[in-house]
N, C-alpha and C. Protein backbone atom coordinates (compact mmCIF):
# COMPACT_ATOMS: atom_id res chain seq x y z
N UNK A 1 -8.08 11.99 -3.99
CA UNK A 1 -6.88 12.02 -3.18
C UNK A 1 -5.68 11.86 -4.12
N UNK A 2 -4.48 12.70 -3.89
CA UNK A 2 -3.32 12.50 -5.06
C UNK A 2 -2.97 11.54 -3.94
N UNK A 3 -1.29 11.55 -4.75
CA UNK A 3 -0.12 10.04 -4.24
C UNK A 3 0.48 10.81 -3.05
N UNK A 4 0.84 12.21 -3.20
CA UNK A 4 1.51 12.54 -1.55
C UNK A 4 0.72 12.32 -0.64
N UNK A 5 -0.52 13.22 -1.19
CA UNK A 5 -2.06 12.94 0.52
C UNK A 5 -1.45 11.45 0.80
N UNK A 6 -2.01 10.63 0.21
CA UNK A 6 -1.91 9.12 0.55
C UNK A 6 -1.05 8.89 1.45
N UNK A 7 0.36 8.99 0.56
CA UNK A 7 1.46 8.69 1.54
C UNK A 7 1.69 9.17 2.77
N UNK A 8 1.67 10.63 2.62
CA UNK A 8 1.21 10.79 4.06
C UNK A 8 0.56 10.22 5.22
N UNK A 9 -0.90 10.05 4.46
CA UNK A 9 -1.59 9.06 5.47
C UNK A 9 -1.14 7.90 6.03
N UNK A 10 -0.55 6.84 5.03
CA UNK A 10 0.40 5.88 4.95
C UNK A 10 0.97 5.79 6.15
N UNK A 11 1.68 7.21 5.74
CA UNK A 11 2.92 7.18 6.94
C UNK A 11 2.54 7.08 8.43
N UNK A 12 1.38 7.40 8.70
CA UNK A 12 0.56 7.73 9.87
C UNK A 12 0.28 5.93 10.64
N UNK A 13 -0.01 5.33 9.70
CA UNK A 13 -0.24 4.37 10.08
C UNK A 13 -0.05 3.30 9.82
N UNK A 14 1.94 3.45 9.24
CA UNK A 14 2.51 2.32 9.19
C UNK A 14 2.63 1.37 10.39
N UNK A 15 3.36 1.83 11.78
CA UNK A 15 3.29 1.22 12.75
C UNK A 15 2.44 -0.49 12.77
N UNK A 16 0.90 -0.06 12.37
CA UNK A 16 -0.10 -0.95 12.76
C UNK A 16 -0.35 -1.82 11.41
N UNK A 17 0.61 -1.88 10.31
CA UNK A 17 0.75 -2.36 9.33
C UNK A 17 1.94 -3.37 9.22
N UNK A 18 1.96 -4.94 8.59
CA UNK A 18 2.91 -4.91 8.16
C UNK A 18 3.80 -4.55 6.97
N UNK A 19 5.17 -4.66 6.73
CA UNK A 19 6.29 -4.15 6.07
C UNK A 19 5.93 -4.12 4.82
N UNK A 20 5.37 -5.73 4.28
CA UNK A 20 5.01 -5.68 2.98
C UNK A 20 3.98 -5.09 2.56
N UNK A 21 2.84 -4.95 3.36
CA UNK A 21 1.55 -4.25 3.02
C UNK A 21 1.86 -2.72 3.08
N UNK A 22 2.87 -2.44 3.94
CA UNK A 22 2.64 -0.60 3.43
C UNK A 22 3.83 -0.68 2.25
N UNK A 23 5.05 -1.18 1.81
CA UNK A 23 5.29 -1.58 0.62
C UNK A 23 4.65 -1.62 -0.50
N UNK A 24 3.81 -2.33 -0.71
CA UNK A 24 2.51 -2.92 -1.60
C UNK A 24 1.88 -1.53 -1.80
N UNK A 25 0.93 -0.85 -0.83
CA UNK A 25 0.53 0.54 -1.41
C UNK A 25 0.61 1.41 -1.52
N UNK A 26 2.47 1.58 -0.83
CA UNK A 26 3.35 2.80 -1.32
C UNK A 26 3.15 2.72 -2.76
N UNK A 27 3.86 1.29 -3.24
CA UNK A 27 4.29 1.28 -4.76
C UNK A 27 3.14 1.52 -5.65
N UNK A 28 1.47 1.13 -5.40
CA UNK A 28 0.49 0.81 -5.83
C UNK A 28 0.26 2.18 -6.22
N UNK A 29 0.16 3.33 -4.85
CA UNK A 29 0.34 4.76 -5.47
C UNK A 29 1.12 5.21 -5.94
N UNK A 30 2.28 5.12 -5.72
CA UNK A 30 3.28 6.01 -6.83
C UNK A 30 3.31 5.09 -8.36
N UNK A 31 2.56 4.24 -8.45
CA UNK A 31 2.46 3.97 -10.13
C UNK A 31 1.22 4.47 -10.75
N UNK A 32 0.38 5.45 -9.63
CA UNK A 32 -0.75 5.93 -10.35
C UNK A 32 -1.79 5.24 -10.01
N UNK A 33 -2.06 4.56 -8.91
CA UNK A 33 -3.31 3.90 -8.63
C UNK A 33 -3.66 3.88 -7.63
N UNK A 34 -3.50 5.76 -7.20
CA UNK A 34 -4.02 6.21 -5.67
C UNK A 34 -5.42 5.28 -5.34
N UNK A 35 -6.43 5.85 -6.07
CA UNK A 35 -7.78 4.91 -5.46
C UNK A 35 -7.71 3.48 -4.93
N UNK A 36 -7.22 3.09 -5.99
CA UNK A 36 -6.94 1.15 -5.86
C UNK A 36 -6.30 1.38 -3.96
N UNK A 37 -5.34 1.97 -3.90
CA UNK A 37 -4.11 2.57 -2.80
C UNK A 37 -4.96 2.58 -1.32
N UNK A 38 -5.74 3.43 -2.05
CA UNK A 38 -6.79 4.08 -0.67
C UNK A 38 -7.79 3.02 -0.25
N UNK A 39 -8.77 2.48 -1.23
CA UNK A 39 -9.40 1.35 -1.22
C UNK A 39 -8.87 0.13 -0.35
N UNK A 40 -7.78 -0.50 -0.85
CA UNK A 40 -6.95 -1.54 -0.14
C UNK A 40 -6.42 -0.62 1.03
N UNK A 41 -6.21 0.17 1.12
CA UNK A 41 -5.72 0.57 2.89
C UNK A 41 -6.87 0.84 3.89
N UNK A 42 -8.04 1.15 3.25
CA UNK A 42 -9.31 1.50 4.12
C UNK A 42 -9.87 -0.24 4.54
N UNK A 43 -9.82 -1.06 3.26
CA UNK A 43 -10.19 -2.38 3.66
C UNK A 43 -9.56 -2.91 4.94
N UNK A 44 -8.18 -3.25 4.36
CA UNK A 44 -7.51 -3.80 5.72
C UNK A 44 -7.43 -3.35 7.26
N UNK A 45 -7.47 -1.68 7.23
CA UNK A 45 -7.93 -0.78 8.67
C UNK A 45 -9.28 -1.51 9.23
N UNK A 46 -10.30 -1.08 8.40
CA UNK A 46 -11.70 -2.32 8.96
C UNK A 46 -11.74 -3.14 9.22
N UNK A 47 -10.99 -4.36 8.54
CA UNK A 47 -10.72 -5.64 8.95
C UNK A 47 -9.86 -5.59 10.28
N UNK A 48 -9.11 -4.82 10.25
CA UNK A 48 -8.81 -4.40 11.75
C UNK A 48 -8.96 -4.45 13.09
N UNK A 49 -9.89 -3.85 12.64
CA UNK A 49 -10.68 -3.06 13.97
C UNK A 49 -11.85 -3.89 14.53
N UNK A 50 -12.09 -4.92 13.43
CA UNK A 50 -13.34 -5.95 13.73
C UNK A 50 -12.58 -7.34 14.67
């Protein structure tokens, strides 16, 4: 996944996020650490939903 896909996604599901956490892996991807990005956003969605 590059840094736009991401953000995109991001964007989809800021709403159900807070401020600092989509903050946190905006910046996390645009310094080049899409995976880390994706990883920590898939975690916290699961933790979610449980």
């Amino acid at each position: 996944m590059n840094a736009t896909r991401f953000l995109s996604l991001l964007k989809t599901v800021r709403r159900r996020l807070p401020r600092q956490t989509v903050q946190t892996l905006r910046g996390q991807a645009l310094a080049g650490d899409v995976d880390g990005a994706a990883r920590g956003l898939e975690k916290i969605l699961r933790k979610g939903m449980n």
